[in-house]
PDB file of N, CA and C in Angstrom:
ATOM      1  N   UNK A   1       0.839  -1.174   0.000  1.00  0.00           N
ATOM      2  CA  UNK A   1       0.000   0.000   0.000  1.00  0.00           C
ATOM      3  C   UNK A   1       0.883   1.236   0.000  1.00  0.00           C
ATOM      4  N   UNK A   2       0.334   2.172  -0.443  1.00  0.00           N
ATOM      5  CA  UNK A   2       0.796   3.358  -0.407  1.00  0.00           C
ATOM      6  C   UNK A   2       0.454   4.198   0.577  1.00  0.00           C
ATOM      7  N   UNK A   3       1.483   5.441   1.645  1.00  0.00           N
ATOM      8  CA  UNK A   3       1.188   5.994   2.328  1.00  0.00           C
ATOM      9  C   UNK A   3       1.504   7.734   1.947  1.00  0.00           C
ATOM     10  N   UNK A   4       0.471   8.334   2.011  1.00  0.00           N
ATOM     11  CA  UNK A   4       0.580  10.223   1.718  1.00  0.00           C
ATOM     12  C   UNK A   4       0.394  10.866   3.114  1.00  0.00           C
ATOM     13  N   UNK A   5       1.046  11.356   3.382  1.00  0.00           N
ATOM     14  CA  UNK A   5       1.022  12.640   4.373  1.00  0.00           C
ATOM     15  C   UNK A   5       1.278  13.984   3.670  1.00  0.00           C
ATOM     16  N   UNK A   6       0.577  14.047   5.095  1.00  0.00           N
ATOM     17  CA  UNK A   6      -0.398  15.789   4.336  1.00  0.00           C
ATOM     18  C   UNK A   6       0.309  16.670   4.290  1.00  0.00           C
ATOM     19  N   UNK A   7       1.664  16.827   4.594  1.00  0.00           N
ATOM     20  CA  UNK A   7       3.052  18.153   3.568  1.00  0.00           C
ATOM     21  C   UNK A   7       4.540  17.671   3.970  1.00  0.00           C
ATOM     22  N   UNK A   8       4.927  18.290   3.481  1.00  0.00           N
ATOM     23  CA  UNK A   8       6.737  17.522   3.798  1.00  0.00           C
ATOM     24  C   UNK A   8       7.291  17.521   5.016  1.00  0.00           C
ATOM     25  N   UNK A   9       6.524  18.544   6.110  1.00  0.00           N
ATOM     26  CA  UNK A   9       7.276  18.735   7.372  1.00  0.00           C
ATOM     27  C   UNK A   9       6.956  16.990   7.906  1.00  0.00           C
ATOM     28  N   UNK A  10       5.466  16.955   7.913  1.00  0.00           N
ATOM     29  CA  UNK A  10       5.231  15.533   8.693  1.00  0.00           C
ATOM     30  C   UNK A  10       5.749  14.544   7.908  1.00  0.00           C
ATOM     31  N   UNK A  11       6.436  14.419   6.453  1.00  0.00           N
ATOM     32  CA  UNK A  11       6.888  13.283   6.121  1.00  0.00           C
ATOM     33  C   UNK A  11       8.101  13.032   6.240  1.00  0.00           C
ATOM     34  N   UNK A  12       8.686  13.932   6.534  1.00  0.00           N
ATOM     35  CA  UNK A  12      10.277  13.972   6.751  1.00  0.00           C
ATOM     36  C   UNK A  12      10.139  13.363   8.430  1.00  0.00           C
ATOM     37  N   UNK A  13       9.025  13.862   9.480  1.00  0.00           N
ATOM     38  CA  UNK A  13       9.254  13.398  10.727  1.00  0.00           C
ATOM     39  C   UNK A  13       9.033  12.063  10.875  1.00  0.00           C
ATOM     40  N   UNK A  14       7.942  11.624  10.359  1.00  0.00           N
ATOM     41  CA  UNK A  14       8.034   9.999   9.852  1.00  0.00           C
ATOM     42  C   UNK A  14       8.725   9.031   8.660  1.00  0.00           C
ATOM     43  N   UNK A  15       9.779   9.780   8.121  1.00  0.00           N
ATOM     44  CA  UNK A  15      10.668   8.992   7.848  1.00  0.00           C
ATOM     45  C   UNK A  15      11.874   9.093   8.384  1.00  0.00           C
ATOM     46  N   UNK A  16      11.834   9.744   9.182  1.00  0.00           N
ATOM     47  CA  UNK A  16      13.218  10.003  10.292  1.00  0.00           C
ATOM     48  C   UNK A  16      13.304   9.195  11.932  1.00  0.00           C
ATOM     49  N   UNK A  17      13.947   8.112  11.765  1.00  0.00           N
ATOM     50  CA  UNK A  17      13.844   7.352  13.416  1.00  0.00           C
ATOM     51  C   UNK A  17      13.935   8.421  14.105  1.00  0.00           C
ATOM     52  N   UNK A  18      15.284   9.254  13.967  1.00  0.00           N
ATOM     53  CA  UNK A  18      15.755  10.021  15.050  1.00  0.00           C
ATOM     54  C   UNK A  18      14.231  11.112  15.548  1.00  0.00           C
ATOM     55  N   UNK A  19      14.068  11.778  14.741  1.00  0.00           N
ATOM     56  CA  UNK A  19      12.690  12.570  14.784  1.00  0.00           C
ATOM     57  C   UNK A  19      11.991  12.330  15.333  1.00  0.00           C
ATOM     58  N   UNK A  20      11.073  11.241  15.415  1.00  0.00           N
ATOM     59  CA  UNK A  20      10.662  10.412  15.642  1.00  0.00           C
ATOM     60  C   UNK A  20      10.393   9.972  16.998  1.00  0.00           C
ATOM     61  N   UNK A  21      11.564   9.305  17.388  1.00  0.00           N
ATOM     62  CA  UNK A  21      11.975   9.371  18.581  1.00  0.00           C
ATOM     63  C   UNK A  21      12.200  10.486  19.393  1.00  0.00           C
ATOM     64  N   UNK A  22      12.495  11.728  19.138  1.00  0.00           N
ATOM     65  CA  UNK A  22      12.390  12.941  19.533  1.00  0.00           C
ATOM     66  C   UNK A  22      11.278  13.280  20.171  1.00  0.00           C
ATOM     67  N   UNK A  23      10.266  12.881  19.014  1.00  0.00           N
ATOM     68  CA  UNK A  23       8.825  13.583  19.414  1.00  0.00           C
ATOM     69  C   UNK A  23       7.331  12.666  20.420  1.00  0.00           C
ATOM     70  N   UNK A  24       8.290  11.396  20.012  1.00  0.00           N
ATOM     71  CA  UNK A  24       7.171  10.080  20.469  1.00  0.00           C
ATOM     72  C   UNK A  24       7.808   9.107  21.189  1.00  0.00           C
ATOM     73  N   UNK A  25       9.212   9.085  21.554  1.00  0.00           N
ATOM     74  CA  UNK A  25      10.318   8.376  22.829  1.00  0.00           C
ATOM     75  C   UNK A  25      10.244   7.175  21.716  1.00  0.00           C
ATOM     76  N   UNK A  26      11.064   6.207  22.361  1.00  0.00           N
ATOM     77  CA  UNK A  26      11.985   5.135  21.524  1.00  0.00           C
ATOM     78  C   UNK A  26      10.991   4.190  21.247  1.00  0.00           C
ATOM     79  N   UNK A  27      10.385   3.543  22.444  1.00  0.00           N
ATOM     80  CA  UNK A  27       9.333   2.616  22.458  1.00  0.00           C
ATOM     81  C   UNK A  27       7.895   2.939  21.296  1.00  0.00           C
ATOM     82  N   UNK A  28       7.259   4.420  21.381  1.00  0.00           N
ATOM     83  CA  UNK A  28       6.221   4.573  20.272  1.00  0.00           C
ATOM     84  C   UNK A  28       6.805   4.949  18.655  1.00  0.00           C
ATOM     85  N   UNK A  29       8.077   5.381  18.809  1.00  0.00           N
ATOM     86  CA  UNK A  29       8.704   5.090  17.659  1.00  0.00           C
ATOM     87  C   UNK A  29       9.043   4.020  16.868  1.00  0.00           C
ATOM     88  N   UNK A  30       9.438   2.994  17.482  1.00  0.00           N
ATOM     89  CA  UNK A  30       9.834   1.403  17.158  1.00  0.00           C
ATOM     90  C   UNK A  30       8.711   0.939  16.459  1.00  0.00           C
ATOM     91  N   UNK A  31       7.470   1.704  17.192  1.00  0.00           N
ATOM     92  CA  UNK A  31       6.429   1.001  16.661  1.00  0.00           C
ATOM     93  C   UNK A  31       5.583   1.470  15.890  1.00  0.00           C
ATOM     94  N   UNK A  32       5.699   2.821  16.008  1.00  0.00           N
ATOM     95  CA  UNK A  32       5.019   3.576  14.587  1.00  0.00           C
ATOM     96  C   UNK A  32       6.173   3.233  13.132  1.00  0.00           C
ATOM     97  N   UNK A  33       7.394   3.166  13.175  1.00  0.00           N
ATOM     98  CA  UNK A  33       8.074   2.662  12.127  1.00  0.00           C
ATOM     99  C   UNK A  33       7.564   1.331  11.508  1.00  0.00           C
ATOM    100  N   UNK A  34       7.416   0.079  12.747  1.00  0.00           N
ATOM    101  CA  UNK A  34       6.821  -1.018  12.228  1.00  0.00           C
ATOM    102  C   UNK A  34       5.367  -1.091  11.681  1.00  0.00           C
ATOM    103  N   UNK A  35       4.965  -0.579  11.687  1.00  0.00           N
ATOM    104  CA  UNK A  35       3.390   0.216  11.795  1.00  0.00           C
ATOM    105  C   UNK A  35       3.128   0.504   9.992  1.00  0.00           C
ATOM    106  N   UNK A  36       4.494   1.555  10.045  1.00  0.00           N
ATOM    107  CA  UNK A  36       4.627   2.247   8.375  1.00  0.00           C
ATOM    108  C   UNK A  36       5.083   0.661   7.644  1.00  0.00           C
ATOM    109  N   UNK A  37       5.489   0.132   8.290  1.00  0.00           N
ATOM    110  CA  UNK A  37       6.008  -0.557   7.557  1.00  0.00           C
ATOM    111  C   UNK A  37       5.350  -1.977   6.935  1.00  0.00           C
ATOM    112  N   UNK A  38       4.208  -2.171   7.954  1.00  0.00           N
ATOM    113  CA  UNK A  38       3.497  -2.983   7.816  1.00  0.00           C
ATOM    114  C   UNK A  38       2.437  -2.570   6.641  1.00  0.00           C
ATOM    115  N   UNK A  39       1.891  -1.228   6.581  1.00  0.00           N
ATOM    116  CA  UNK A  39       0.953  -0.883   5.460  1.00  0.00           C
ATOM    117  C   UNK A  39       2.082  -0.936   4.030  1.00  0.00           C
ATOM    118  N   UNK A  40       2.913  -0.546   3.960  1.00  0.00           N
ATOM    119  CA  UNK A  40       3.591  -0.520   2.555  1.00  0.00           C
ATOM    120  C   UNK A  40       4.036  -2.194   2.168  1.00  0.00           C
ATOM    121  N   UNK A  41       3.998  -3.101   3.200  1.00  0.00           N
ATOM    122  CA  UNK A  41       4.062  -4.287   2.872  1.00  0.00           C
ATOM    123  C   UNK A  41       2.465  -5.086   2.643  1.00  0.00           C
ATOM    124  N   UNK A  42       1.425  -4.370   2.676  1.00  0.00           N
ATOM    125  CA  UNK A  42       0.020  -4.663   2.459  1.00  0.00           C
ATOM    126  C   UNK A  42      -0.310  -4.281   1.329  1.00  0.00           C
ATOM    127  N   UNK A  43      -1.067  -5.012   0.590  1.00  0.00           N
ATOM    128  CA  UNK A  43      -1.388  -4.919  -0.915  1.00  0.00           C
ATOM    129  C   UNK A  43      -2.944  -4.217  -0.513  1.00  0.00           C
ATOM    130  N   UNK A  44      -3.422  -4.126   0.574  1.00  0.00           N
ATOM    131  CA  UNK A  44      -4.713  -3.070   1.103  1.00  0.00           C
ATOM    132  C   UNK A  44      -4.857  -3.344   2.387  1.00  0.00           C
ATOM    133  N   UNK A  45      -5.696  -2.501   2.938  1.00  0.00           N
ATOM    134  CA  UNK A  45      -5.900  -2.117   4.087  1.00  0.00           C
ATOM    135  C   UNK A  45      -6.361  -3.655   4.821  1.00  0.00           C
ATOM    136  N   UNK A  46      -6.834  -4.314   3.929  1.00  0.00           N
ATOM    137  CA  UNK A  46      -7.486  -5.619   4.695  1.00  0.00           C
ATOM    138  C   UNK A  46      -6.442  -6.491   5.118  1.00  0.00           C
ATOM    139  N   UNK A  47      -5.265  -6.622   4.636  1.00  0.00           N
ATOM    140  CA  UNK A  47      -4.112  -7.257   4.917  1.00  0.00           C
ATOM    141  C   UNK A  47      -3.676  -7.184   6.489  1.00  0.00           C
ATOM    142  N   UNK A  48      -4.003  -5.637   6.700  1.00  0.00           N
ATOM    143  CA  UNK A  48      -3.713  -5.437   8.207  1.00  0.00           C
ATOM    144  C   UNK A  48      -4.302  -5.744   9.265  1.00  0.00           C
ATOM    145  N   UNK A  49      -5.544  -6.283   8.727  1.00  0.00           N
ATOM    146  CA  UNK A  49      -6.355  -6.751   9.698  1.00  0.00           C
ATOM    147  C   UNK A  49      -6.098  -7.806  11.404  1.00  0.00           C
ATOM    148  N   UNK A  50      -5.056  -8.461  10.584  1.00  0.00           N
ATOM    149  CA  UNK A  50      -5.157  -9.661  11.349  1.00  0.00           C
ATOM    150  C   UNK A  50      -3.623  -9.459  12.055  1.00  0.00           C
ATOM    151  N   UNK A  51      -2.730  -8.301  11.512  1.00  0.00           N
ATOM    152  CA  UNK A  51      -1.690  -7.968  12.095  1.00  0.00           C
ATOM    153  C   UNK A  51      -1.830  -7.577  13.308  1.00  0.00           C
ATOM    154  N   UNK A  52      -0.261  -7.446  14.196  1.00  0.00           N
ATOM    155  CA  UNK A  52      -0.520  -6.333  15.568  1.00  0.00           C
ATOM    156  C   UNK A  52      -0.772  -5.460  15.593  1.00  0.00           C
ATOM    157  N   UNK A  53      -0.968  -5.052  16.634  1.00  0.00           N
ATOM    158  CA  UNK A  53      -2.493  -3.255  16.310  1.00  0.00           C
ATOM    159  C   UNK A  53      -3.588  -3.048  16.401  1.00  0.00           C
ATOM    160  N   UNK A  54      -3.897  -4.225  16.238  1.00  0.00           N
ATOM    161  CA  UNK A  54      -5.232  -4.498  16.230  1.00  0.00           C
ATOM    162  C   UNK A  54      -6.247  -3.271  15.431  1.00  0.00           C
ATOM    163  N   UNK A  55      -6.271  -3.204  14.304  1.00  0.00           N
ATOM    164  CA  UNK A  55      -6.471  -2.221  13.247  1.00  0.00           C
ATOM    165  C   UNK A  55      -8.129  -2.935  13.414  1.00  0.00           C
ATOM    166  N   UNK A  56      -8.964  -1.209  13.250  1.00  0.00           N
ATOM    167  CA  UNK A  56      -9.585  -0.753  13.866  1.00  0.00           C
ATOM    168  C   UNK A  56     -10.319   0.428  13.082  1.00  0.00           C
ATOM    169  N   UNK A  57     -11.867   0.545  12.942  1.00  0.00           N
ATOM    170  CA  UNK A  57     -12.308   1.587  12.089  1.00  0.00           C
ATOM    171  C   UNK A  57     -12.874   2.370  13.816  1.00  0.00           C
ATOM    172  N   UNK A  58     -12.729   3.469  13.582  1.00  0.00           N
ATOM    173  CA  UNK A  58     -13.205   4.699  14.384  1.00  0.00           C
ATOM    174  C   UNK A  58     -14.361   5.420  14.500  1.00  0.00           C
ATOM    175  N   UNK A  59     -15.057   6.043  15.276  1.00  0.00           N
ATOM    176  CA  UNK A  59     -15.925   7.101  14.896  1.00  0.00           C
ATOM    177  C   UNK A  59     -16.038   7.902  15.616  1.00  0.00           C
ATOM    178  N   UNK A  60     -17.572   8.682  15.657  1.00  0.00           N
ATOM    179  CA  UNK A  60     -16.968  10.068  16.846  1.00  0.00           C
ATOM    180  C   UNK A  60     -16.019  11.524  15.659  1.00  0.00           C
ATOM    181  N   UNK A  61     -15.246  11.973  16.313  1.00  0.00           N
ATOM    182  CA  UNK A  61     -14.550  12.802  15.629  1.00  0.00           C
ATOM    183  C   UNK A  61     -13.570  12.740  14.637  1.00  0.00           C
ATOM    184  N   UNK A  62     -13.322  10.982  14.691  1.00  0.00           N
ATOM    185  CA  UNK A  62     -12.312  10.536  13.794  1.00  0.00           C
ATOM    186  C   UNK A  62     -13.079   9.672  12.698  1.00  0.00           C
ATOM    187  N   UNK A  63     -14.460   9.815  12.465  1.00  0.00           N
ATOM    188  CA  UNK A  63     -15.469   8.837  11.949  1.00  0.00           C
ATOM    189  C   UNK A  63     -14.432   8.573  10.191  1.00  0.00           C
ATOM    190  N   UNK A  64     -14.502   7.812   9.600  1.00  0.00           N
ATOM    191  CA  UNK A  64     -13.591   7.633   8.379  1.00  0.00           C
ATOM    192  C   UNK A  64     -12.307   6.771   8.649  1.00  0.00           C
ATOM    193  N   UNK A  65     -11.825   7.097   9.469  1.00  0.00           N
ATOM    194  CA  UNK A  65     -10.476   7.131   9.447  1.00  0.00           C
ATOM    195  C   UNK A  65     -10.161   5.761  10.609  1.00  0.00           C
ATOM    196  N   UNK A  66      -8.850   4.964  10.394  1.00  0.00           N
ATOM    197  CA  UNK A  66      -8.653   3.680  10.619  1.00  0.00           C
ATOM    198  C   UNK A  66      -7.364   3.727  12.012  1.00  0.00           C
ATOM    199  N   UNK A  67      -7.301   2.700  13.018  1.00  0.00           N
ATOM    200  CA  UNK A  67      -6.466   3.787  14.268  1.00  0.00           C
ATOM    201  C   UNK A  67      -5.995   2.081  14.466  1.00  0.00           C
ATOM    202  N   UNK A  68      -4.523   1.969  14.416  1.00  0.00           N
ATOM    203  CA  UNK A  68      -4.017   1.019  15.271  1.00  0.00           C
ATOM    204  C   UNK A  68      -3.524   1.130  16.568  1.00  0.00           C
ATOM    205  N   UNK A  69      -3.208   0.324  17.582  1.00  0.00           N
ATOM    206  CA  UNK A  69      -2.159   0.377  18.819  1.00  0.00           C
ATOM    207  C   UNK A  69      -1.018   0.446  18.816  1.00  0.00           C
ATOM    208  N   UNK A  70      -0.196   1.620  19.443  1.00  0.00           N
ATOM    209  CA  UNK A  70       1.312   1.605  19.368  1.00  0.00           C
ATOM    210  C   UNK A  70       1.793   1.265  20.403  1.00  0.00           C
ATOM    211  N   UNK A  71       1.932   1.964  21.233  1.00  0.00           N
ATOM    212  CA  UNK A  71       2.223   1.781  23.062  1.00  0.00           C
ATOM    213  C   UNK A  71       1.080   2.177  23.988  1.00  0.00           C
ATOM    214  N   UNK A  72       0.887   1.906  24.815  1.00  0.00           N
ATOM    215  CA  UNK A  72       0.020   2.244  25.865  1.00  0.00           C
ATOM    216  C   UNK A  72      -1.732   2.826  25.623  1.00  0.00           C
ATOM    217  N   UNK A  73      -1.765   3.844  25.267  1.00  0.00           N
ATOM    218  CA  UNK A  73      -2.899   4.364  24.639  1.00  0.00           C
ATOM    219  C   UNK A  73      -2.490   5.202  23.050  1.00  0.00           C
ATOM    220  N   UNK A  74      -1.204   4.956  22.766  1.00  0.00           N
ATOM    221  CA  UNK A  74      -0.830   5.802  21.966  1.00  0.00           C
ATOM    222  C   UNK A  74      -1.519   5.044  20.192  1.00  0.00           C
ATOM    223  N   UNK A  75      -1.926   5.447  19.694  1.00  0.00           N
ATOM    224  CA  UNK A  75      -2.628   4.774  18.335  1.00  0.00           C
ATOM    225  C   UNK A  75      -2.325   5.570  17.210  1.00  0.00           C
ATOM    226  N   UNK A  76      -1.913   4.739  16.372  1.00  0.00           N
ATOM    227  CA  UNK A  76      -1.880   5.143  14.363  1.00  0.00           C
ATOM    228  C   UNK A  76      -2.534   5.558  14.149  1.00  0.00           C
ATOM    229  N   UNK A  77      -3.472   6.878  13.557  1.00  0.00           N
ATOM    230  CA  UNK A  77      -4.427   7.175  12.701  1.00  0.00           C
ATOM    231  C   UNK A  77      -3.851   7.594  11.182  1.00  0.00           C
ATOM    232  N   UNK A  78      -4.688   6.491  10.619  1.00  0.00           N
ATOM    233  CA  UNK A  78      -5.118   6.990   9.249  1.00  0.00           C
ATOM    234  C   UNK A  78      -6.481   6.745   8.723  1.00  0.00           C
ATOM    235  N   UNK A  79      -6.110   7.456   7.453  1.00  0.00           N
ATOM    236  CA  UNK A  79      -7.682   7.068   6.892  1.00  0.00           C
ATOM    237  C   UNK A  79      -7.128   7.136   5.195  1.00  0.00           C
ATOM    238  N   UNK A  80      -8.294   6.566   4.572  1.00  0.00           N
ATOM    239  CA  UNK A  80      -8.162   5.987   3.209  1.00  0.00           C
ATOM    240  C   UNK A  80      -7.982   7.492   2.170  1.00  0.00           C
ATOM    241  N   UNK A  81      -7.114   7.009   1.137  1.00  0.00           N
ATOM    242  CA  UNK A  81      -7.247   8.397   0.008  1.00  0.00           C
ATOM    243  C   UNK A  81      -8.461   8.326  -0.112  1.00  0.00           C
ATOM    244  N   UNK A  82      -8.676   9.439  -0.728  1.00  0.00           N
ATOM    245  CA  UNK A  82     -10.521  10.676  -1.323  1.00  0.00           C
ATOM    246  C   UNK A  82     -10.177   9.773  -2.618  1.00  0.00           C
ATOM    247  N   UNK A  83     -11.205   9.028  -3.509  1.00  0.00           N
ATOM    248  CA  UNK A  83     -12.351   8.843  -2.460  1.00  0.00           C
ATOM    249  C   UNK A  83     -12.560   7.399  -1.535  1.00  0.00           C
ATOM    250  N   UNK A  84     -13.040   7.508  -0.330  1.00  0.00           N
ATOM    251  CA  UNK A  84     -13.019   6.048   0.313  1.00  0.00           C
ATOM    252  C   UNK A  84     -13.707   5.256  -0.229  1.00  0.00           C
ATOM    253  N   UNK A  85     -13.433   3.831  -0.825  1.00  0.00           N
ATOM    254  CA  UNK A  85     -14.085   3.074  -1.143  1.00  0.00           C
ATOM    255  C   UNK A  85     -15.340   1.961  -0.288  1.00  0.00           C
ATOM    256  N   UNK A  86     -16.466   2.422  -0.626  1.00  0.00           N
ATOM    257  CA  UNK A  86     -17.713   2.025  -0.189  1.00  0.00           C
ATOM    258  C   UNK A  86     -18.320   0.657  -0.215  1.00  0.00           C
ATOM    259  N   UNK A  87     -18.565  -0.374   0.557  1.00  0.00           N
ATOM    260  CA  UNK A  87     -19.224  -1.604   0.331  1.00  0.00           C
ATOM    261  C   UNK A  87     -20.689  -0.849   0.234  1.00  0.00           C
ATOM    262  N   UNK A  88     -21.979  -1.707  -0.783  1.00  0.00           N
ATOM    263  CA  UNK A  88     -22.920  -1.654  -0.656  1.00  0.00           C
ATOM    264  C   UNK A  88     -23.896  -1.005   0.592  1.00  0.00           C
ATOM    265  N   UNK A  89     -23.408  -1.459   1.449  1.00  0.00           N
ATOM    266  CA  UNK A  89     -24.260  -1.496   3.048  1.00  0.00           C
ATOM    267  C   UNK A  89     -23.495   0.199   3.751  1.00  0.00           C
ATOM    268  N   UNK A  90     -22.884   0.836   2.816  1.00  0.00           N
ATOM    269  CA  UNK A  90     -22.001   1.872   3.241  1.00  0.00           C
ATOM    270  C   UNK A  90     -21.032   2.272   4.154  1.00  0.00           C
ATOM    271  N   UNK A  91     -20.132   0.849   4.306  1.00  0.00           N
ATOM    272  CA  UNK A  91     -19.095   0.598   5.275  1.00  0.00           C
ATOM    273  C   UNK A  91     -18.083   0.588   3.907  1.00  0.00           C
ATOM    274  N   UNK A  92     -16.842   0.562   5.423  1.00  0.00           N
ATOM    275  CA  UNK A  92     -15.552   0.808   3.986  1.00  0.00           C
ATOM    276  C   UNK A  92     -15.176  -0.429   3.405  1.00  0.00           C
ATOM    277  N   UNK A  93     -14.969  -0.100   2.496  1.00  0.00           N
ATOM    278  CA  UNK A  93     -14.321  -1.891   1.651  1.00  0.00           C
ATOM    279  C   UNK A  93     -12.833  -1.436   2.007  1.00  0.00           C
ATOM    280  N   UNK A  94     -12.383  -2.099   3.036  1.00  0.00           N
ATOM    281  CA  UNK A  94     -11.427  -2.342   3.466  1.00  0.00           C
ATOM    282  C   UNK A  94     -10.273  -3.031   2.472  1.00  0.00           C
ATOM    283  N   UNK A  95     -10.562  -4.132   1.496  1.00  0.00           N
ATOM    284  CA  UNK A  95     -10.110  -4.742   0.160  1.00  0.00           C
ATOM    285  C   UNK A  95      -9.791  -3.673  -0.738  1.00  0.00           C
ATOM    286  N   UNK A  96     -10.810  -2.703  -0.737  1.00  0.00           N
ATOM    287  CA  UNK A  96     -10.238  -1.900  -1.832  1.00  0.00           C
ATOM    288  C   UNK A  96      -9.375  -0.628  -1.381  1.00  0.00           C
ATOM    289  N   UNK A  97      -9.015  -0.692  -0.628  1.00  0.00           N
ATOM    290  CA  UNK A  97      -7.791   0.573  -0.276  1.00  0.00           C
ATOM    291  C   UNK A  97      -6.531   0.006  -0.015  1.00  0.00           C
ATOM    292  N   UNK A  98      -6.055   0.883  -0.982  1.00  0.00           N
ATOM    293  CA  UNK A  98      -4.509   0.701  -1.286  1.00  0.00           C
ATOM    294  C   UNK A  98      -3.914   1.793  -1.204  1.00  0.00           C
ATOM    295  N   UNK A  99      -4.195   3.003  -0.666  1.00  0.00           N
ATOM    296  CA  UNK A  99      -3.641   4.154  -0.306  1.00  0.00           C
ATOM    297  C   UNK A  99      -4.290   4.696   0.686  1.00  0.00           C
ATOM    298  N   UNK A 100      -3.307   5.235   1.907  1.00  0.00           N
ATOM    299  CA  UNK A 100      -3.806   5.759   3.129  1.00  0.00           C
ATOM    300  C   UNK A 100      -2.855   7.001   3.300  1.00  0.00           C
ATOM    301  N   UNK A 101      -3.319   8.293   4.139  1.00  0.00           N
ATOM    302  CA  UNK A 101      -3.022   8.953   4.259  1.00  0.00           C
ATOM    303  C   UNK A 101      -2.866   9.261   5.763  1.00  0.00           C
ATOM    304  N   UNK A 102      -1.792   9.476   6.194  1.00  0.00           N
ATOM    305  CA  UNK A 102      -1.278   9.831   7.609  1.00  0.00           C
ATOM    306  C   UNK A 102      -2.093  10.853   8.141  1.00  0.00           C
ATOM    307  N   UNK A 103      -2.775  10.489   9.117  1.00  0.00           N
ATOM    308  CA  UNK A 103      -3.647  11.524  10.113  1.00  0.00           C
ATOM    309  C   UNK A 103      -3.174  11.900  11.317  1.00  0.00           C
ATOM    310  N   UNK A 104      -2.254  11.229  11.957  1.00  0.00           N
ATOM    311  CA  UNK A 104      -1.868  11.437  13.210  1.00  0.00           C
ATOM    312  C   UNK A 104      -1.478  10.033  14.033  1.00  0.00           C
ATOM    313  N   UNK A 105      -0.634  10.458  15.044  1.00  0.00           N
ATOM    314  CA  UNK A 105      -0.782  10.173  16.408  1.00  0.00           C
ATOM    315  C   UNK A 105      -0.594  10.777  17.589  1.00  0.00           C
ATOM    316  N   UNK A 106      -1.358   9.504  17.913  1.00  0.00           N
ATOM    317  CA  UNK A 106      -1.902  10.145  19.699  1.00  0.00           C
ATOM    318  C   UNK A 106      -2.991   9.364  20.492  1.00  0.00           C
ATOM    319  N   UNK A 107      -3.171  10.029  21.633  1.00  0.00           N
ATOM    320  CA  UNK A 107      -3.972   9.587  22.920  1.00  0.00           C
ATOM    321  C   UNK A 107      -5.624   9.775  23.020  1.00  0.00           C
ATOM    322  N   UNK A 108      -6.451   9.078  21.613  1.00  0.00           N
ATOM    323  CA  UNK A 108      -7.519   9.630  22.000  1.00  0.00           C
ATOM    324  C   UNK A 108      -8.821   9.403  23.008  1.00  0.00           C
ATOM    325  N   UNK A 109      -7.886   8.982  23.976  1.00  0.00           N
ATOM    326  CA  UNK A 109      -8.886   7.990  25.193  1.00  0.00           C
ATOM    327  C   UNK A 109      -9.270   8.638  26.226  1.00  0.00           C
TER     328      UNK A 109
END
């Protein structure tokens, strides 16, 4: 899969361990790297399903958008490129996304 973040400052901080680690300590770094690394080794979002993380659709203020486990309460958010692909019943077809876009992390508990 493919991953877009939303301008160069945040993609340079997530492709930088050191950065990284700067901003999110060693432990949520280790694992937001494995994290990136697990979607670009996924041919779609459904691949991740069954990985660690326990990947996860959201709602509330993050409604769209897909949130794994990093450390403690700390979680992956993304959500699918525009436009999200729709099952019938108007849930996401998880199968058909192959590009996600970096939303964040953090503590939304």
């Amino acid at each position: 899969m493919e991953i877009e973040f939303s301008d160069v400052k945040t993609a340079e901080l997530f492709n930088t361990e050191k950065k990284l680690r700067g901003r999110y300590g060693a432990e949520s770094a280790k694992a937001i790297i494995k994290r990136l690394s697990d979607i670009e080794a996924a041919a779609s979002l459904e691949d991740l399903r069954n990985l660690p993380g326990k990947w996860h659709e959201l709602t509330g203020d993050y409604r769209g958008c897909i949130a794994c486990r990093l450390s403690g309460n700390q979680r992956l958010i993304v959500k699918p490129a525009d436009p999200a692909p729709l099952k019938p019943d108007g849930g996401l077809n998880w199968k058909e996304v192959v590009t996600v876009c970096l939303v964040n992390v953090e503590d939304y508990h």
